[in-house]
C-alpha atoms as a PDB file:
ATOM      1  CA  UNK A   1      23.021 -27.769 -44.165  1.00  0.00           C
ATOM      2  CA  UNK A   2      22.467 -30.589 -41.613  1.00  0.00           C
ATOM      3  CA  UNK A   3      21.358 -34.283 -42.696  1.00  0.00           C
ATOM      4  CA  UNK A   4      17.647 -32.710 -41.731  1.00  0.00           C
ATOM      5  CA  UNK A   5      18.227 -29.584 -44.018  1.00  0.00           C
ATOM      6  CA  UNK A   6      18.478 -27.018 -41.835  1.00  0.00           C
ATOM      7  CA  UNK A   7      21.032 -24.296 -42.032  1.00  0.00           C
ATOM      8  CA  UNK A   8      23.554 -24.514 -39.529  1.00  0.00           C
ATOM      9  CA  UNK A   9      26.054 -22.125 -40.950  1.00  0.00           C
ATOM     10  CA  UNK A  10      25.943 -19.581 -38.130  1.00  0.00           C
ATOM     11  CA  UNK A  11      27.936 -22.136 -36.100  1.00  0.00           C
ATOM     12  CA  UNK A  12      30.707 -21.266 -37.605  1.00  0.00           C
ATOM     13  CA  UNK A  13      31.993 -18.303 -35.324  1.00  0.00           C
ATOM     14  CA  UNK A  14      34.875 -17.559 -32.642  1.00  0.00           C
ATOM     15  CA  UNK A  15      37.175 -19.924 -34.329  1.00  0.00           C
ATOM     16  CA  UNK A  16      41.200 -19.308 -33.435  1.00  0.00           C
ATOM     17  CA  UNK A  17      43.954 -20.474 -35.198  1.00  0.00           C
ATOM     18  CA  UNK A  18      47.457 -20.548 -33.270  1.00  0.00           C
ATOM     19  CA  UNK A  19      50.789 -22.192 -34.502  1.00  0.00           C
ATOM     20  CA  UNK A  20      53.638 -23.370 -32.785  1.00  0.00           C
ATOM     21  CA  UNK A  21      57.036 -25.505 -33.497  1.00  0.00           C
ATOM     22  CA  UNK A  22      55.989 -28.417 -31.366  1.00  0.00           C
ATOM     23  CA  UNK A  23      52.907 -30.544 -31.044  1.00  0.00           C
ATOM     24  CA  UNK A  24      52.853 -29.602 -27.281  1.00  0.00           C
ATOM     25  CA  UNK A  25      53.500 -25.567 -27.593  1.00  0.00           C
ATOM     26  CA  UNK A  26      50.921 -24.596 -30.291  1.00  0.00           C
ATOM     27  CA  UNK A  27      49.736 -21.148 -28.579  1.00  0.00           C
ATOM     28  CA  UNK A  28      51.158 -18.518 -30.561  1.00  0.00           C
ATOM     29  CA  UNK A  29      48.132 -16.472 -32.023  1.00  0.00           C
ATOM     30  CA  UNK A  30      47.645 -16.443 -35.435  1.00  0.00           C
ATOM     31  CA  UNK A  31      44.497 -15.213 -36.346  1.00  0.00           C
ATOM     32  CA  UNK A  32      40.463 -15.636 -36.023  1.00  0.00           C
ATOM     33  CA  UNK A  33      36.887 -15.759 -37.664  1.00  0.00           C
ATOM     34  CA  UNK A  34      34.518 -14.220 -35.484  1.00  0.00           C
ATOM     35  CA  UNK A  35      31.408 -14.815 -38.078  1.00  0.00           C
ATOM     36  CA  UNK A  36      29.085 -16.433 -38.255  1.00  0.00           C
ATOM     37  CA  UNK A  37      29.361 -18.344 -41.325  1.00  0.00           C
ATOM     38  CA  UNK A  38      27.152 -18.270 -43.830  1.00  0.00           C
ATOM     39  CA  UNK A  39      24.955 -20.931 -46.405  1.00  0.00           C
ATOM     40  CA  UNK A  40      26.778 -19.649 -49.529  1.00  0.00           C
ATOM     41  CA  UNK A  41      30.257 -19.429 -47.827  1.00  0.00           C
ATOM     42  CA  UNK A  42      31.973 -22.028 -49.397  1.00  0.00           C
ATOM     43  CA  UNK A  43      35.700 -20.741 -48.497  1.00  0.00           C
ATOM     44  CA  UNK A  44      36.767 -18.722 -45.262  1.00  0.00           C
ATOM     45  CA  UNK A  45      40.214 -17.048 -45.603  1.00  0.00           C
ATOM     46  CA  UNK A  46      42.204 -16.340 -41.670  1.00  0.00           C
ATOM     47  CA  UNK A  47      45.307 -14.495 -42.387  1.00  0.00           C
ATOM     48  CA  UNK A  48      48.084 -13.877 -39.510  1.00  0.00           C
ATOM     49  CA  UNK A  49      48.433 -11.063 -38.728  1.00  0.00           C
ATOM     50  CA  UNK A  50      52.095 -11.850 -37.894  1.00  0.00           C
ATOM     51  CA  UNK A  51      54.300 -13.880 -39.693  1.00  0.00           C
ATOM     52  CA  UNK A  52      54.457 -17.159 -36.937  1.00  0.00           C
ATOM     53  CA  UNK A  53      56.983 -19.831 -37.341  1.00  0.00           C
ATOM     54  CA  UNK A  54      55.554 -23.243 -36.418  1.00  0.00           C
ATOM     55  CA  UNK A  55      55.152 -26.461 -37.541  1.00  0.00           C
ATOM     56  CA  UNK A  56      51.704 -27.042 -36.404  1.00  0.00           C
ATOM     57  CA  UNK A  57      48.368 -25.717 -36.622  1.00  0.00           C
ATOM     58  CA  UNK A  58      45.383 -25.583 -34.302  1.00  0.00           C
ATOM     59  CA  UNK A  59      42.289 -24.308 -35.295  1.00  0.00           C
ATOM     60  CA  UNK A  60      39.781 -24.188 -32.386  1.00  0.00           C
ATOM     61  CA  UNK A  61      36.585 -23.573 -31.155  1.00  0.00           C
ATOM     62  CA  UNK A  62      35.915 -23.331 -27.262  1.00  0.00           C
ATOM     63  CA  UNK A  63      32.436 -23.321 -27.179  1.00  0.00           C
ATOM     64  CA  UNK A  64      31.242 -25.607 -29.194  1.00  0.00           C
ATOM     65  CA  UNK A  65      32.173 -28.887 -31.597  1.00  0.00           C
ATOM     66  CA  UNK A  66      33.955 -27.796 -34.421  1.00  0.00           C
ATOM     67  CA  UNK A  67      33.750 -30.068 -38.221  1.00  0.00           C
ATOM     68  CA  UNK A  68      35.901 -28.856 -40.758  1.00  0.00           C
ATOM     69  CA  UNK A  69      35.250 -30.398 -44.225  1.00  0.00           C
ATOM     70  CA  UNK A  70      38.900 -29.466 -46.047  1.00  0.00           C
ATOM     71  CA  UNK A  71      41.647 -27.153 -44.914  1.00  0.00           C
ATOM     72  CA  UNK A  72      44.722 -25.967 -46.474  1.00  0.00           C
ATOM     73  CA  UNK A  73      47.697 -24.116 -44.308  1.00  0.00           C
ATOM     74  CA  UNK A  74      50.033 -22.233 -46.557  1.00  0.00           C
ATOM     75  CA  UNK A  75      53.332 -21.145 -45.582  1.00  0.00           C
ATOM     76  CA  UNK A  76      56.587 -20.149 -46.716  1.00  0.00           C
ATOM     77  CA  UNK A  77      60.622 -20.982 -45.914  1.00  0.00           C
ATOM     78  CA  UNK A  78      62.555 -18.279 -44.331  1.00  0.00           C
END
């Protein structure tokens, strides 16, 4: 919900998430959420589908503005 109560939930579609091992070269595909979101969806899960090696994440939105409240990457040391 918006500061004027209305549900803005479906916004949340077409979002990307690449990795990469530089701040400058973060383009290897990851995964996405195509949506929408919904009012009850409190937590939204994007798996790779590969297993990337990177040291940063982008998660993106082309279309429109994109607020995040909390995210959490989890990984793993080869």
């Amino acid at each position: 919900m918006d500061e004027w109560g209305e549900d803005t939930s479906d916004r949340l579609r077409n979002v990307t998430v690449t990795v990469g091992l530089t701040e400058s070269d973060v383009n290897t595909p990851c995964g996405v959420f195509a949506g929408p979101g919904t009012l009850s969806q409190l937590v939204v899960d994007i798996d790779c589908s590969s297993v990337p090696k990177g040291r940063f994440v982008k998660i993106a939105k082309t279309t429109e503005a994109l607020t995040l409240c909390e995210v959490e990457v989890f990984g793993y040391s080869a």
